[in-house]
PDB file of N, CA and C in Angstrom:
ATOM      1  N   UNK A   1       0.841  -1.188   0.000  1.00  0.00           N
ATOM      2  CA  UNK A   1       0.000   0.000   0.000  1.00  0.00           C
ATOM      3  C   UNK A   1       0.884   1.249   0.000  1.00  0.00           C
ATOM      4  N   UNK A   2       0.485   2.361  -0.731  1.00  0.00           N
ATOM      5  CA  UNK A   2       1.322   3.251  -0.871  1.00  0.00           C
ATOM      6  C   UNK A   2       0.872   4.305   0.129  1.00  0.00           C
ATOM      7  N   UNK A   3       2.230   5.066   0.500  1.00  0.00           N
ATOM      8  CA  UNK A   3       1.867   5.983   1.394  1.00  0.00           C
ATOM      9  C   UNK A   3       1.005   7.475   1.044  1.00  0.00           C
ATOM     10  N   UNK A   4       0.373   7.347   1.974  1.00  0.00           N
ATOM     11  CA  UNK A   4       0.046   9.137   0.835  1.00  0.00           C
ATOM     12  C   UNK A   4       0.490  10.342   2.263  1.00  0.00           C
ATOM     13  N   UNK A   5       0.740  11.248   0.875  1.00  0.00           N
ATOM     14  CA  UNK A   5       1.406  12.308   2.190  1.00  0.00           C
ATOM     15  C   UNK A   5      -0.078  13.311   2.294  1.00  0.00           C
ATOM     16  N   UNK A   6       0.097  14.224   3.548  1.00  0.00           N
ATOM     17  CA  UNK A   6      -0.948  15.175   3.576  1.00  0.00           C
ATOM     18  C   UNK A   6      -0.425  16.546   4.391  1.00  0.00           C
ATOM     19  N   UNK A   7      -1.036  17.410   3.712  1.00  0.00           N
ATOM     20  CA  UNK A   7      -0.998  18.648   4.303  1.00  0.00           C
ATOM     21  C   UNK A   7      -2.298  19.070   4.206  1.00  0.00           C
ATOM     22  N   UNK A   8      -1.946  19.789   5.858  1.00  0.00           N
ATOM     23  CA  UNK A   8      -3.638  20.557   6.652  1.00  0.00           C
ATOM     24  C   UNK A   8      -3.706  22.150   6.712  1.00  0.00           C
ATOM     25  N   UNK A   9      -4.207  22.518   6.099  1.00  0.00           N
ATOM     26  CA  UNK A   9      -4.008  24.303   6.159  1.00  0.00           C
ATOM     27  C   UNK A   9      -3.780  24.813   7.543  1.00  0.00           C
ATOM     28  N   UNK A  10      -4.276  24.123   8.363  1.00  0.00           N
ATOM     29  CA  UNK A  10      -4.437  24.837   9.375  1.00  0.00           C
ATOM     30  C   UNK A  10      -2.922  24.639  10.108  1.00  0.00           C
ATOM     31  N   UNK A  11      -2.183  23.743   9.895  1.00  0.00           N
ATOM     32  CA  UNK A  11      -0.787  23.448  10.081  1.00  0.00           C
ATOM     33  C   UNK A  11      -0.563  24.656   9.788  1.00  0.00           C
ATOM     34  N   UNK A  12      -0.246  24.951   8.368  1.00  0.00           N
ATOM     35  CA  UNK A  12       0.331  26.551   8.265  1.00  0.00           C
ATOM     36  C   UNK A  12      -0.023  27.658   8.559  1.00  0.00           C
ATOM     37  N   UNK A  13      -1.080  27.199   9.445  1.00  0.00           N
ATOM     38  CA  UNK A  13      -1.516  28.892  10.116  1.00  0.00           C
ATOM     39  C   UNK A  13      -2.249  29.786   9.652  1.00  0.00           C
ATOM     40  N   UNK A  14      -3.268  28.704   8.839  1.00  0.00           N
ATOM     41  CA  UNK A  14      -4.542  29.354   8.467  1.00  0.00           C
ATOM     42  C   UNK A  14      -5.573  29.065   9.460  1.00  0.00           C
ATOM     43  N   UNK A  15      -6.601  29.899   9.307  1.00  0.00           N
ATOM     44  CA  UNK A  15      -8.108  29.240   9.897  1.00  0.00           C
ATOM     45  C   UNK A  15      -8.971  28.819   8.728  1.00  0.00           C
ATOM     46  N   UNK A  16      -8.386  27.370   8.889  1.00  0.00           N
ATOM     47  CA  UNK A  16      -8.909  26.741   7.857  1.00  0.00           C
ATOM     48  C   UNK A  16      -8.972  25.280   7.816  1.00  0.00           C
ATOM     49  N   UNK A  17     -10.088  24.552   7.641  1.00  0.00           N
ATOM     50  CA  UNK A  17      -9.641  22.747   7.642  1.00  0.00           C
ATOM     51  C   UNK A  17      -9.773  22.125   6.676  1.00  0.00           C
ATOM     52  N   UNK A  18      -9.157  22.466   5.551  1.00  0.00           N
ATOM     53  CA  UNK A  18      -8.767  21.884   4.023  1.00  0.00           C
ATOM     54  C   UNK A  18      -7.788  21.198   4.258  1.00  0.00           C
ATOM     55  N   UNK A  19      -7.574  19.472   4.073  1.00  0.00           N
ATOM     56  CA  UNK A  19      -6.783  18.949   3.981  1.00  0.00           C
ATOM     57  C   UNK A  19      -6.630  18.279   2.785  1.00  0.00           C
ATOM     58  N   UNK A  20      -5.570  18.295   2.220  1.00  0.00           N
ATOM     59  CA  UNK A  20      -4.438  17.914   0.863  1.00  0.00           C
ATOM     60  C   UNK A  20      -4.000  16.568   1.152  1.00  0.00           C
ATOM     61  N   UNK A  21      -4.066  15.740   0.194  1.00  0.00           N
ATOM     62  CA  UNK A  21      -3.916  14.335   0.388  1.00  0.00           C
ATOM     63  C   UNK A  21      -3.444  14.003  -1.132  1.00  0.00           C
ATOM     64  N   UNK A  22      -2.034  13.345  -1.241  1.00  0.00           N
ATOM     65  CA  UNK A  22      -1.899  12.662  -1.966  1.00  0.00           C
ATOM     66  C   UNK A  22      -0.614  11.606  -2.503  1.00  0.00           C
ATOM     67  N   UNK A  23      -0.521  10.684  -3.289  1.00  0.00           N
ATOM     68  CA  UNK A  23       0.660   9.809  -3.162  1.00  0.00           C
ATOM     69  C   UNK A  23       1.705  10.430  -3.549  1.00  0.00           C
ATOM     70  N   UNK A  24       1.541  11.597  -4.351  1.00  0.00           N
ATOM     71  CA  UNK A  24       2.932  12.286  -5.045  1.00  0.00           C
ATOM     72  C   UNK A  24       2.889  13.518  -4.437  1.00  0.00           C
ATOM     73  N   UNK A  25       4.626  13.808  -4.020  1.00  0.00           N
ATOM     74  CA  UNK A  25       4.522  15.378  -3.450  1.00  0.00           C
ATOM     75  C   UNK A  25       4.042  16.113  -4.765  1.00  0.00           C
ATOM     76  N   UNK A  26       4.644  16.161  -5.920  1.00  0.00           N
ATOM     77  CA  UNK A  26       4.546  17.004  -6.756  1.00  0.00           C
ATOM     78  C   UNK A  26       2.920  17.167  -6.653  1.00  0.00           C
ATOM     79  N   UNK A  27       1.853  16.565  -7.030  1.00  0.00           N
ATOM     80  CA  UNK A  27       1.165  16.672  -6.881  1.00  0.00           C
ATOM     81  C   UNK A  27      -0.044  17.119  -6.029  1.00  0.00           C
ATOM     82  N   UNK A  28       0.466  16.593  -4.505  1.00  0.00           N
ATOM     83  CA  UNK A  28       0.552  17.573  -3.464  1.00  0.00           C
ATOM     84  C   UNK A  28       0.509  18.928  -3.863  1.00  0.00           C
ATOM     85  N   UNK A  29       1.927  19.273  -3.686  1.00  0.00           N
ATOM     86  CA  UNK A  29       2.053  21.007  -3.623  1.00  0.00           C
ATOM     87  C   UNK A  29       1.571  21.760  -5.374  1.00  0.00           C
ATOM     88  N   UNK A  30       1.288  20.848  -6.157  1.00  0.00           N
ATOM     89  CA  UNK A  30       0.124  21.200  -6.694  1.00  0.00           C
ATOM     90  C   UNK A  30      -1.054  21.750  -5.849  1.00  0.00           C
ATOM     91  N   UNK A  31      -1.768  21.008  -5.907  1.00  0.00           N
ATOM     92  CA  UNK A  31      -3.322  21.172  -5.158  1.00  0.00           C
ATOM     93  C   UNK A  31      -2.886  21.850  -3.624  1.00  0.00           C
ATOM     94  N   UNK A  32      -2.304  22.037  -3.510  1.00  0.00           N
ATOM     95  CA  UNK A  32      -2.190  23.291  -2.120  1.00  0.00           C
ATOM     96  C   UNK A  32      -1.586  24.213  -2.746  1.00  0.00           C
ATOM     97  N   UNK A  33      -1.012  24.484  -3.635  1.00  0.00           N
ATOM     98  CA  UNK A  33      -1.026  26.398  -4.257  1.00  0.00           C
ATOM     99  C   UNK A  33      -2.137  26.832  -4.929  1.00  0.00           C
ATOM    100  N   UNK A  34      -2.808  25.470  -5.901  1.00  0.00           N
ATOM    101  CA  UNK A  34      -4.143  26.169  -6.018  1.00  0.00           C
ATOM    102  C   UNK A  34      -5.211  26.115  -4.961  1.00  0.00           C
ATOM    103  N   UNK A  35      -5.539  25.430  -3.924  1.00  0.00           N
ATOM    104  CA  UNK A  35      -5.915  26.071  -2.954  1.00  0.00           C
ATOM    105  C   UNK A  35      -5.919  27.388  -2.157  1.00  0.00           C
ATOM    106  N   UNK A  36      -4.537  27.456  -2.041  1.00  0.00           N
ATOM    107  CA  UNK A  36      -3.733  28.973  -1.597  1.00  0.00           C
ATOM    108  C   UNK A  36      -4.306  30.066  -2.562  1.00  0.00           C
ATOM    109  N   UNK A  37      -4.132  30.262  -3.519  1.00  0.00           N
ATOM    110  CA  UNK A  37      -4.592  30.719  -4.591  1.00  0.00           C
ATOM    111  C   UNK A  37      -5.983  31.139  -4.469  1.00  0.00           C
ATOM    112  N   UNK A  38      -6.737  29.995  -4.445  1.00  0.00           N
ATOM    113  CA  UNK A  38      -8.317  29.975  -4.546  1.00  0.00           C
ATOM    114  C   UNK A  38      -8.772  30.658  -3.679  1.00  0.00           C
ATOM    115  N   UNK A  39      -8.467  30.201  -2.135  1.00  0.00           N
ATOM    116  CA  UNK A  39      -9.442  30.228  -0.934  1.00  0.00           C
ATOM    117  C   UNK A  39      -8.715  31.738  -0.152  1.00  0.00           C
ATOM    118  N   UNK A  40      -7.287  31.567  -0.434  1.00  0.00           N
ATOM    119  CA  UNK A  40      -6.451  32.689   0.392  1.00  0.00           C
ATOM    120  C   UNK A  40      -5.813  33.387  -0.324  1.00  0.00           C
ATOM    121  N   UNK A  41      -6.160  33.603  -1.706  1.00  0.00           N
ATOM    122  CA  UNK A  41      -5.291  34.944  -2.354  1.00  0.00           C
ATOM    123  C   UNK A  41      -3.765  34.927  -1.792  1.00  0.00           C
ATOM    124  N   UNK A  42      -3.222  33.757  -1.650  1.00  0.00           N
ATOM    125  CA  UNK A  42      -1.724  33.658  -1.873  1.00  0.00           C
ATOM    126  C   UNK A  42      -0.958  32.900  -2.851  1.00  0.00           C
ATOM    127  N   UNK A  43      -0.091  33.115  -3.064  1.00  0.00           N
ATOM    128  CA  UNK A  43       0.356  32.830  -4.281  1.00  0.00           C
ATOM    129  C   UNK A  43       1.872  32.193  -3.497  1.00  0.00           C
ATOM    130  N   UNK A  44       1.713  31.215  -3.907  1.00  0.00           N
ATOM    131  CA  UNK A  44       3.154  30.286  -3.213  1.00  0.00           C
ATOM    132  C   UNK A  44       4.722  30.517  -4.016  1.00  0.00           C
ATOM    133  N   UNK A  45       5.119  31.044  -2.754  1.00  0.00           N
ATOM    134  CA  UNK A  45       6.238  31.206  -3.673  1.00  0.00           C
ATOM    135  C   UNK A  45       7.589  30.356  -2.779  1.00  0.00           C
ATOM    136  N   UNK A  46       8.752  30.034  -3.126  1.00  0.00           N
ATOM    137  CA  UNK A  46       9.572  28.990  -2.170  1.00  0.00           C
ATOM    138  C   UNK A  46       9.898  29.003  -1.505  1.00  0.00           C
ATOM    139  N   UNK A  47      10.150  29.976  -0.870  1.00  0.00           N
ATOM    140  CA  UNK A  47       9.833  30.113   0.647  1.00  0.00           C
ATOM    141  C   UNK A  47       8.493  29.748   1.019  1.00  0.00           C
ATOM    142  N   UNK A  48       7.323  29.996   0.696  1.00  0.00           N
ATOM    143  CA  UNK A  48       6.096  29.090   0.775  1.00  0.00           C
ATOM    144  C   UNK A  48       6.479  27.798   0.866  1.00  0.00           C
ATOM    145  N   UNK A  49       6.879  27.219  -0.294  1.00  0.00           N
ATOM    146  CA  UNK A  49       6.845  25.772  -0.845  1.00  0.00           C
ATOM    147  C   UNK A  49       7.444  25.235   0.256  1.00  0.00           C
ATOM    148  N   UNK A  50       8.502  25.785   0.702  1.00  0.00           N
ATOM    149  CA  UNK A  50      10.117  24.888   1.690  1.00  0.00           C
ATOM    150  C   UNK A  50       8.705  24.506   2.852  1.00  0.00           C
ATOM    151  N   UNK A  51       7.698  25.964   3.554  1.00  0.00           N
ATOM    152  CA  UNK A  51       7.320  25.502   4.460  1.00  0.00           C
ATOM    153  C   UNK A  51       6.044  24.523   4.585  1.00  0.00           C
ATOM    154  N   UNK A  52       5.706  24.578   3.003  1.00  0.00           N
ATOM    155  CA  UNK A  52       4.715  23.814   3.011  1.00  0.00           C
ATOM    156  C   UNK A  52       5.378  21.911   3.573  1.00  0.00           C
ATOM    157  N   UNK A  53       6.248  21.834   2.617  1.00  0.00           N
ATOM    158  CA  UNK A  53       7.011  20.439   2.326  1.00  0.00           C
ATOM    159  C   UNK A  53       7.209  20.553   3.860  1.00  0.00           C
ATOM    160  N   UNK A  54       7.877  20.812   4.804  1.00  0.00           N
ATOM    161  CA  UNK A  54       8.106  20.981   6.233  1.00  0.00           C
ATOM    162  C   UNK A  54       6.692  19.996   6.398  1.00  0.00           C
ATOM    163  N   UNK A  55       5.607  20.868   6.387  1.00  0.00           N
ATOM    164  CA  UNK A  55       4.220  20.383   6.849  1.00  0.00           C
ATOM    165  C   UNK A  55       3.483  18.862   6.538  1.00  0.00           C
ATOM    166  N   UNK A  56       4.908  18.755   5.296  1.00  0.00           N
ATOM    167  CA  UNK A  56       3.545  17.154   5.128  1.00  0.00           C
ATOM    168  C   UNK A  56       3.811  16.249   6.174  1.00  0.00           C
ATOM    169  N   UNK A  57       2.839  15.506   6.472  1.00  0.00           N
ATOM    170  CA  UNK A  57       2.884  14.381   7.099  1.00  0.00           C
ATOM    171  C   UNK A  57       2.176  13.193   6.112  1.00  0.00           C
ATOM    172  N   UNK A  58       3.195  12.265   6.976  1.00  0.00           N
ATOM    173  CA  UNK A  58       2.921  10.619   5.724  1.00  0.00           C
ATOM    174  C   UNK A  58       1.542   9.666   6.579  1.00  0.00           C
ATOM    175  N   UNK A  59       0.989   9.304   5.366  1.00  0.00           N
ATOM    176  CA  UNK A  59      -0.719   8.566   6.119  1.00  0.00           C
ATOM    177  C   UNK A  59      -0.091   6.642   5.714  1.00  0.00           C
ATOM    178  N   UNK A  60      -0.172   5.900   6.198  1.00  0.00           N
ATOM    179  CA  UNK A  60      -0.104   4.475   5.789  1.00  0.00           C
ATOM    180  C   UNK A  60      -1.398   4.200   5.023  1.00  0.00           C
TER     181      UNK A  60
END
């Protein structure tokens, strides 16, 4: 079974409970900049990214 990683907005210090789930980081920090984007008018930039990647945690 493959692992999937996840990131929780609210980890980064939003008020927010959108959680990001998926087997590929790339894909991941896909779908959490367009989130960012969408919901919070931020625009990820790498310093974003470094702290997003910080945030994932791995699901079995």
């Amino acid at each position: 079974m493959a692992q999937v990683k996840v990131d929780r907005c609210h980890d980064l210090g939003f008020d927010c409970d959108a959680v990001v789930r998926s087997e590929s980081e790339e894909e991941l920090m896909a779908q959490v900049s367009d989130h960012a984007q969408k919901v919070h008018d931020v625009t990820v930039t790498d310093e974003i990214a470094n702290q997003v990647r910080t945030a994932i945690r791995v699901e079995d």
